[in-house]
Protein backbone atom coordinates (compact mmCIF):
# COMPACT_ATOMS: atom_id res chain seq x y z
CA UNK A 1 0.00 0.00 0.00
CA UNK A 2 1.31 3.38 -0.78
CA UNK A 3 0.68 6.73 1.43
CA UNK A 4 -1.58 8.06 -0.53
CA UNK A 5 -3.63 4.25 -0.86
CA UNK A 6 -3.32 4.64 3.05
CA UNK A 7 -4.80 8.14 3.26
CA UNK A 8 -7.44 7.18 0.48
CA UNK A 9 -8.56 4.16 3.20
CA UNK A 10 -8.17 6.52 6.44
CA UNK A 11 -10.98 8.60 4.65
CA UNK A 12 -13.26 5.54 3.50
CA UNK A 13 -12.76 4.46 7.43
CA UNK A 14 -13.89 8.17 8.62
CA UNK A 15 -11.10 10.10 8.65
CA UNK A 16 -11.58 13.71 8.23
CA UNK A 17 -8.62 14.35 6.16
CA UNK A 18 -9.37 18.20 6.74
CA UNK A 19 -7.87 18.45 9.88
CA UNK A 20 -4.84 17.64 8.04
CA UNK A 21 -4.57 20.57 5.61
CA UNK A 22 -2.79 23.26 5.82
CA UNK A 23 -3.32 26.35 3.25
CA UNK A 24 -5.55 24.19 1.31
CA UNK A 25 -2.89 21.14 1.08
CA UNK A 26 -3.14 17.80 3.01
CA UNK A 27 0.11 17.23 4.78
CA UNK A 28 1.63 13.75 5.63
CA UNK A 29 2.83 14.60 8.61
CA UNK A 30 -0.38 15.94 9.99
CA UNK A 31 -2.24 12.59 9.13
CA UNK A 32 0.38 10.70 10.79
CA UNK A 33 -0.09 12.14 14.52
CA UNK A 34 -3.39 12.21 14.12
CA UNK A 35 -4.85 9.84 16.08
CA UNK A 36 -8.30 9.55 14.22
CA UNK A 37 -6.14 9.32 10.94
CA UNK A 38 -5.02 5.52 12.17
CA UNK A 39 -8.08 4.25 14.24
CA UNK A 40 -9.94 5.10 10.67
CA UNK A 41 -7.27 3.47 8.81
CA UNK A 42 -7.50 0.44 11.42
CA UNK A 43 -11.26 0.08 10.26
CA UNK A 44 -10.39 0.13 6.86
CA UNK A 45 -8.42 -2.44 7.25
CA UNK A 46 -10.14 -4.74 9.54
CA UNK A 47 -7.40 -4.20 12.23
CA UNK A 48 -10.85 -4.50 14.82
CA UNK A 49 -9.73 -8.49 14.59
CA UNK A 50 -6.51 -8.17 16.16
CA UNK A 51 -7.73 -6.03 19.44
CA UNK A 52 -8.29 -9.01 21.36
CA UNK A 53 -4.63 -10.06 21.08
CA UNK A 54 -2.90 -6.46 20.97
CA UNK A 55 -4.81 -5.62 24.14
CA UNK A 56 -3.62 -8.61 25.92
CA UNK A 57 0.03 -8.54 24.16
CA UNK A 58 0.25 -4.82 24.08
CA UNK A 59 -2.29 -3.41 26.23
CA UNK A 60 -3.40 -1.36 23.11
CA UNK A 61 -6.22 -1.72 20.03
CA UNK A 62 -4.76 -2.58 17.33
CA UNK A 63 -4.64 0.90 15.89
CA UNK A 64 -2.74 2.38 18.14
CA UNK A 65 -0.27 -1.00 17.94
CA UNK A 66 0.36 0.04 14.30
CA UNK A 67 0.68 3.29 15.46
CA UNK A 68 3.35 2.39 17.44
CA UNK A 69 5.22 0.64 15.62
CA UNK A 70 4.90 3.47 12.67
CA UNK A 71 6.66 5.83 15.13
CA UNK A 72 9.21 3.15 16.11
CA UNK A 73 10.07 2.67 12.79
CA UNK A 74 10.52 6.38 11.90
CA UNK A 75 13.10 6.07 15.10
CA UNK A 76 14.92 3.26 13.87
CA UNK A 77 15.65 6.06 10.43
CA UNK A 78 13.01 4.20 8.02
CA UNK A 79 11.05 6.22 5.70
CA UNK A 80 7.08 6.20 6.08
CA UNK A 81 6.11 4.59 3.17
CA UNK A 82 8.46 1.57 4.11
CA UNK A 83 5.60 1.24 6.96
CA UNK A 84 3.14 1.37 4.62
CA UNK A 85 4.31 -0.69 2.57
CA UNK A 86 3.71 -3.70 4.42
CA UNK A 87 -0.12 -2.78 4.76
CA UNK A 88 -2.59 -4.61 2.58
CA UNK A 89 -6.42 -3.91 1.90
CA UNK A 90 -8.37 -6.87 3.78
């Protein structure tokens, strides 16, 4: 999945992609701390299966799991649509 497929499924999951605009112009980097941005992308993409084992491995939902590990990646120096990248459409 690219960025923009992810974006694109954040919005079908109802994200309101607004928030993220500045002057007009959706921004990445808004949509990426946004916290509606990935529970709406988590419904999208059916993440609502995997709460019962990120709550008990994690103690999160799974959105904010992927969330996670979308930060720790950007730690670890890997660009954002590596992340992506390893999302599919269920």
């Amino acid at each position: 999945m690219t960025i923009d497929e992810a974006i694109h499924a954040a919005i079908a999951g109802g994200w309101d992609f607004k928030k993220a605009e500045v002057g007009g112009i959706l921004t990445t980097k808004a949509a990426f701390i946004d916290p509606v941005f990935w529970e709406s992308l988590g419904k999208t993409l059916g993440w609502e299966a995997l709460n019962d084992v990120t709550l008990h491995e994690c103690g999160r939902v799974a959105w904010q799991q992927m969330w996670v590990n979308f930060i720790d990646d950007l730690a670890h120096g890997k660009p954002a649509d590596e992340f992506f990248q390893k999302l599919t459409l269920q």
